[in-house]
N, C-alpha and C. Protein backbone atom coordinates (compact mmCIF):
# COMPACT_ATOMS: atom_id res chain seq x y z
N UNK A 1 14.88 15.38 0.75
CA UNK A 1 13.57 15.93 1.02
C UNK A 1 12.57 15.37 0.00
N UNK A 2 11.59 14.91 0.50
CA UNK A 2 10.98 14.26 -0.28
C UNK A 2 9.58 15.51 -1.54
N UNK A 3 9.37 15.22 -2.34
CA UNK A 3 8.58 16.51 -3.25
C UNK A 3 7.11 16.13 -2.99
N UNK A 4 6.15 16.92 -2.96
CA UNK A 4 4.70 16.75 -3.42
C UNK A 4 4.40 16.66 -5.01
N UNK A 5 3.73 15.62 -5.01
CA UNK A 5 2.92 14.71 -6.38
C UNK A 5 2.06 15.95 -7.00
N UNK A 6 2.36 16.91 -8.59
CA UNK A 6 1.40 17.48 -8.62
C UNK A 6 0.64 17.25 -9.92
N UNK A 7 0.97 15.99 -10.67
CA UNK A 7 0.23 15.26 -11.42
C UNK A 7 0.00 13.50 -11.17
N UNK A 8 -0.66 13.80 -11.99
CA UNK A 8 -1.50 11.74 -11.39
C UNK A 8 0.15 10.39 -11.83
N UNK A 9 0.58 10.14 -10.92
CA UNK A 9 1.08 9.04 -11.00
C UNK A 9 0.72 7.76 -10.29
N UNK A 10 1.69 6.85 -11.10
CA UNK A 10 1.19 5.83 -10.28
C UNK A 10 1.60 5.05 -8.92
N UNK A 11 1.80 4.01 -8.06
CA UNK A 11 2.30 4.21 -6.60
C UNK A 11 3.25 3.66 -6.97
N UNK A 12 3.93 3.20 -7.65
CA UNK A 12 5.73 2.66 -8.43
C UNK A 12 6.18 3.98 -8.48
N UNK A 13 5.42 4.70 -9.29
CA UNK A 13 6.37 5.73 -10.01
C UNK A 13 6.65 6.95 -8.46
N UNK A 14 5.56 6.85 -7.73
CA UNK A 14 5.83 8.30 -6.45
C UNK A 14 6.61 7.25 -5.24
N UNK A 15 6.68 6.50 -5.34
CA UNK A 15 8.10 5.78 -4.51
C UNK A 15 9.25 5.84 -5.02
N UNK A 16 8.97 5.26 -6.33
CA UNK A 16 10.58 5.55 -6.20
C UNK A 16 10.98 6.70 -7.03
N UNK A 17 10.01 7.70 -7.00
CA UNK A 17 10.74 8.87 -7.47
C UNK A 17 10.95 9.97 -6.12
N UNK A 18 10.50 9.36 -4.75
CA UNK A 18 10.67 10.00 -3.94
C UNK A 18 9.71 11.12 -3.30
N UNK A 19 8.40 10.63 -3.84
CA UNK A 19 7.84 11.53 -3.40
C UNK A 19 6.73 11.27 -2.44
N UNK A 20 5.80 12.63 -1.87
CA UNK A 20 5.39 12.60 -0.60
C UNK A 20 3.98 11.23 -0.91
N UNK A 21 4.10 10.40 0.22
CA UNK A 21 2.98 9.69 0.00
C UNK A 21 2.57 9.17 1.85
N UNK A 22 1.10 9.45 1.22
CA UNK A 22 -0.01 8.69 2.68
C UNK A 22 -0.31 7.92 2.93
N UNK A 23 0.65 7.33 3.78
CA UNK A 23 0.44 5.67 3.79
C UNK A 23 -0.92 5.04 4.21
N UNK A 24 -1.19 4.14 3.16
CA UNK A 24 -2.90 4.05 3.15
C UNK A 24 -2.77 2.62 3.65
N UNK A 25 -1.31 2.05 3.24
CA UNK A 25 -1.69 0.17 3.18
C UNK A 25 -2.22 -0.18 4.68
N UNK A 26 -2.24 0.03 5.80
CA UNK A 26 -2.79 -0.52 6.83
C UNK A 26 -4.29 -0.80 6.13
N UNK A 27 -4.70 0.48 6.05
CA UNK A 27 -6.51 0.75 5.27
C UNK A 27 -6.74 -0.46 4.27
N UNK A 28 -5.81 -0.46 3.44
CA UNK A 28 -5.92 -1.40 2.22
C UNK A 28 -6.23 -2.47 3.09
N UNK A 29 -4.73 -3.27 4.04
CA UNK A 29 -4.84 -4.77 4.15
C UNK A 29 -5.81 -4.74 4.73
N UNK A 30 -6.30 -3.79 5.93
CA UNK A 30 -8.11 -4.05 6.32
C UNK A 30 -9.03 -4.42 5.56
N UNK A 31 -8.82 -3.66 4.49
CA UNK A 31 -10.34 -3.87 3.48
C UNK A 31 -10.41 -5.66 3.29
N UNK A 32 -8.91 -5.75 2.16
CA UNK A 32 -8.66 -7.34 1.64
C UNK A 32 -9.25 -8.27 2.89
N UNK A 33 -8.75 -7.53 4.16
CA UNK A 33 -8.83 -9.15 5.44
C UNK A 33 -10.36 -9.22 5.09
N UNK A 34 -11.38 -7.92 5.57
CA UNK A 34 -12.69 -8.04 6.05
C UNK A 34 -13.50 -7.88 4.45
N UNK A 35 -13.28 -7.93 3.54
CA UNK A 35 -14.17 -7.55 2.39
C UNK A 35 -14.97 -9.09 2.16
N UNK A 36 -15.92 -9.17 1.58
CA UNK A 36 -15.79 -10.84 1.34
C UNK A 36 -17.03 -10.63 0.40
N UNK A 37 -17.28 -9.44 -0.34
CA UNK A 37 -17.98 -10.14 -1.64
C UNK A 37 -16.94 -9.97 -3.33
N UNK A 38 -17.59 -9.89 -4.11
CA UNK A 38 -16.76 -10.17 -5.15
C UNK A 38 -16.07 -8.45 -6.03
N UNK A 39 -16.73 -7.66 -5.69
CA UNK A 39 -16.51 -6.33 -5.72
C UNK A 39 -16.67 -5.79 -4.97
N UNK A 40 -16.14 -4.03 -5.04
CA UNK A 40 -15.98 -2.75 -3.76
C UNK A 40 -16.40 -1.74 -4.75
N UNK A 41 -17.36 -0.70 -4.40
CA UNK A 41 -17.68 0.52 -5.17
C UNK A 41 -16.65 1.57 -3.85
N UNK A 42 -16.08 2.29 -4.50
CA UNK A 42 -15.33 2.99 -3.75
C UNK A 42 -15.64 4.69 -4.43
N UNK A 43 -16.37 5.06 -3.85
CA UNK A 43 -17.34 6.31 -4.12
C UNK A 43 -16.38 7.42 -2.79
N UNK A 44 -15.15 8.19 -3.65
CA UNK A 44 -14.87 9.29 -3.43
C UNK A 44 -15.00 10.43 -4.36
N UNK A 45 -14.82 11.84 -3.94
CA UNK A 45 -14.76 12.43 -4.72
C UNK A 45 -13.52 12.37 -5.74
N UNK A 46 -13.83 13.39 -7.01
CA UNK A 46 -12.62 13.77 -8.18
C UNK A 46 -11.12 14.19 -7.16
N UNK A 47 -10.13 13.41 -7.63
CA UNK A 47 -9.04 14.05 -7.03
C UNK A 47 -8.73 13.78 -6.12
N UNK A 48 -9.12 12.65 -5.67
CA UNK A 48 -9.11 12.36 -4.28
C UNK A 48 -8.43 11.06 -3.61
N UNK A 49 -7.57 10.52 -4.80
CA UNK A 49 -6.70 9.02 -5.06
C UNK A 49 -7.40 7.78 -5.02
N UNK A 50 -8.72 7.74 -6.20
CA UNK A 50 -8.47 6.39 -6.27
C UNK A 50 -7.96 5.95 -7.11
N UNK A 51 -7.23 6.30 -7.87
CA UNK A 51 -6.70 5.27 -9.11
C UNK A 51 -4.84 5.55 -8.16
N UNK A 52 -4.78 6.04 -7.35
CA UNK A 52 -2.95 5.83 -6.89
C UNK A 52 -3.94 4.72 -5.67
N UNK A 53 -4.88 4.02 -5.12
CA UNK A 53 -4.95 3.60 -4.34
C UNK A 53 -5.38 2.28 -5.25
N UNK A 54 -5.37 2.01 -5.70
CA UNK A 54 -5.98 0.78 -6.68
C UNK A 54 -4.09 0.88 -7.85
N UNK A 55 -3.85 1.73 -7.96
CA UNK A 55 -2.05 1.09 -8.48
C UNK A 55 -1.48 0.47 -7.18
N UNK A 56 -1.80 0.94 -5.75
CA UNK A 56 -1.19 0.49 -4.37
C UNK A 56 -1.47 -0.83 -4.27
N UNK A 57 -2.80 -1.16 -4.73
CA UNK A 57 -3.35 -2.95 -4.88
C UNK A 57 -2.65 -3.37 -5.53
N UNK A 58 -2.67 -2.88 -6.66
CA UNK A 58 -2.09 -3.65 -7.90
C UNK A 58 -0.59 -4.35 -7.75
N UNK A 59 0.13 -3.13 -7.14
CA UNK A 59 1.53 -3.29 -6.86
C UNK A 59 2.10 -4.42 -5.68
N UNK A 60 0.98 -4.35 -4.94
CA UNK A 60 1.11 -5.00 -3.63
C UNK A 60 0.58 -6.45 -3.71
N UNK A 61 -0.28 -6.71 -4.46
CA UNK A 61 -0.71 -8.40 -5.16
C UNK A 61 0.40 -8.58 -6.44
N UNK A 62 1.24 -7.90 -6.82
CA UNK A 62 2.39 -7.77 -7.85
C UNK A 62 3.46 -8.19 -7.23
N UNK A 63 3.69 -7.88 -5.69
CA UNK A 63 4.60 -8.62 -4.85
C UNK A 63 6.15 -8.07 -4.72
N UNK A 64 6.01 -6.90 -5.35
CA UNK A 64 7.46 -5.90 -5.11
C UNK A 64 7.38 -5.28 -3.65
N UNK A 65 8.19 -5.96 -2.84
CA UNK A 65 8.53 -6.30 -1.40
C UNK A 65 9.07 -4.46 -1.51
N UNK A 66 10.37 -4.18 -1.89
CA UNK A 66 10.53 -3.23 -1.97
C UNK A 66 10.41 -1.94 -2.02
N UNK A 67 9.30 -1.58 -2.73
CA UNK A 67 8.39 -0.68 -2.84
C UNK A 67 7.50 -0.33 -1.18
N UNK A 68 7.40 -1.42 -1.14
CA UNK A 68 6.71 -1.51 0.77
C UNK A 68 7.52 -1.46 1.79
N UNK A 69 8.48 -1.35 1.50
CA UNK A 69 9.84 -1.45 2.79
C UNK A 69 9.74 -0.65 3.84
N UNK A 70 8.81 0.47 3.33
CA UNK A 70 9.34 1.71 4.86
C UNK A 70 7.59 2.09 5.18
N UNK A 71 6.58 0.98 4.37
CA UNK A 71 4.97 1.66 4.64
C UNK A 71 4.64 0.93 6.05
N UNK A 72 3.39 0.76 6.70
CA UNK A 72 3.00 0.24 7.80
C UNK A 72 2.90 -1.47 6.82
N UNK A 73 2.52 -1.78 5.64
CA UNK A 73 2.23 -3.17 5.62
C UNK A 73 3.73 -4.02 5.44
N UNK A 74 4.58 -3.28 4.87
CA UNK A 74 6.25 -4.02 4.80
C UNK A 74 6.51 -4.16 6.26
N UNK A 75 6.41 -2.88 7.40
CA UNK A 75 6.82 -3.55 8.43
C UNK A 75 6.38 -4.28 9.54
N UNK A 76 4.86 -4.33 9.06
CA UNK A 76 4.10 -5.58 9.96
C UNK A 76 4.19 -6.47 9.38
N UNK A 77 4.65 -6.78 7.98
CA UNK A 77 4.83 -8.00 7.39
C UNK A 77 6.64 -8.85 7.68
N UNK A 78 7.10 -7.60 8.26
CA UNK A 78 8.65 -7.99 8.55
C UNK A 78 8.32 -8.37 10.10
N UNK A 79 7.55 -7.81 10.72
CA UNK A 79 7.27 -7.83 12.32
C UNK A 79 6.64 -9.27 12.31
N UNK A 80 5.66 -9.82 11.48
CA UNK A 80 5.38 -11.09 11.76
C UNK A 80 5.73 -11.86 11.05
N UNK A 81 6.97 -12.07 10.40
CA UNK A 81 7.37 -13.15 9.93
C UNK A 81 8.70 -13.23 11.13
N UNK A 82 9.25 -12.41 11.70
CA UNK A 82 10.15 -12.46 12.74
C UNK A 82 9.13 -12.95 13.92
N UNK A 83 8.31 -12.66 14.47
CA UNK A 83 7.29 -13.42 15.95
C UNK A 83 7.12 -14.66 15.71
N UNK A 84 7.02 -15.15 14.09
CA UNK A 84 6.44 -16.40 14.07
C UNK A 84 7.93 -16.82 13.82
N UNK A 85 8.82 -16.65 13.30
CA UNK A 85 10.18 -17.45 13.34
C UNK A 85 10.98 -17.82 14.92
N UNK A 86 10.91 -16.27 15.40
CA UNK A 86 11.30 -16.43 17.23
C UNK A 86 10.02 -17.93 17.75
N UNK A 87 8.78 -18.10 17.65
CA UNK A 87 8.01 -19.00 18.49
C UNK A 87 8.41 -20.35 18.29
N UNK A 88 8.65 -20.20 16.65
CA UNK A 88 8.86 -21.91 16.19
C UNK A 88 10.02 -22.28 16.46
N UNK A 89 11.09 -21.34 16.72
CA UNK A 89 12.77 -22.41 17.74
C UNK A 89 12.54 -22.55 19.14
């Protein structure tokens, strides 16, 4: 059973300690595809994850495959590296 987060960690530490998380990365890889100036002001309120959503960047341009295994971006990233392997034989 997985626990609810009731102090600030970071998105390493609430994976693999098993705990409850909202999978945001679809949201993320949107931003990265469509963003195209050199910064993002990301104006939420207190408490409201941006610093576990900016460790989610961090981790994810860090390239620990693992950590992403069971979110929406590990398995569209497993989904299209299999479509494009099936086209090219």
């Amino acid at each position: 059973m997985k626990l609810l987060c009731t102090n600030e960690k970071s998105f390493g530490e609430t994976i693999r300690e098993n705990f409850v998380y909202d999978d945001k990365t679809e949201y993320i890889c949107k931003i990265l595809n469509t963003f195209q100036f050199k910064s993002c002001f990301l104006s939420r309120p207190r408490r409201f994850g941006k610093t576990l959503l900016l460790s989610t960047v961090r981790e994810l341009f860090q390239g620990d495959r693992e950590l992403f295994r069971d979110l929406w971006i590990g398995k569209a990233t497993r989904s299209s590296k299999g479509t494009r392997s099936r086209t090219s034989t």
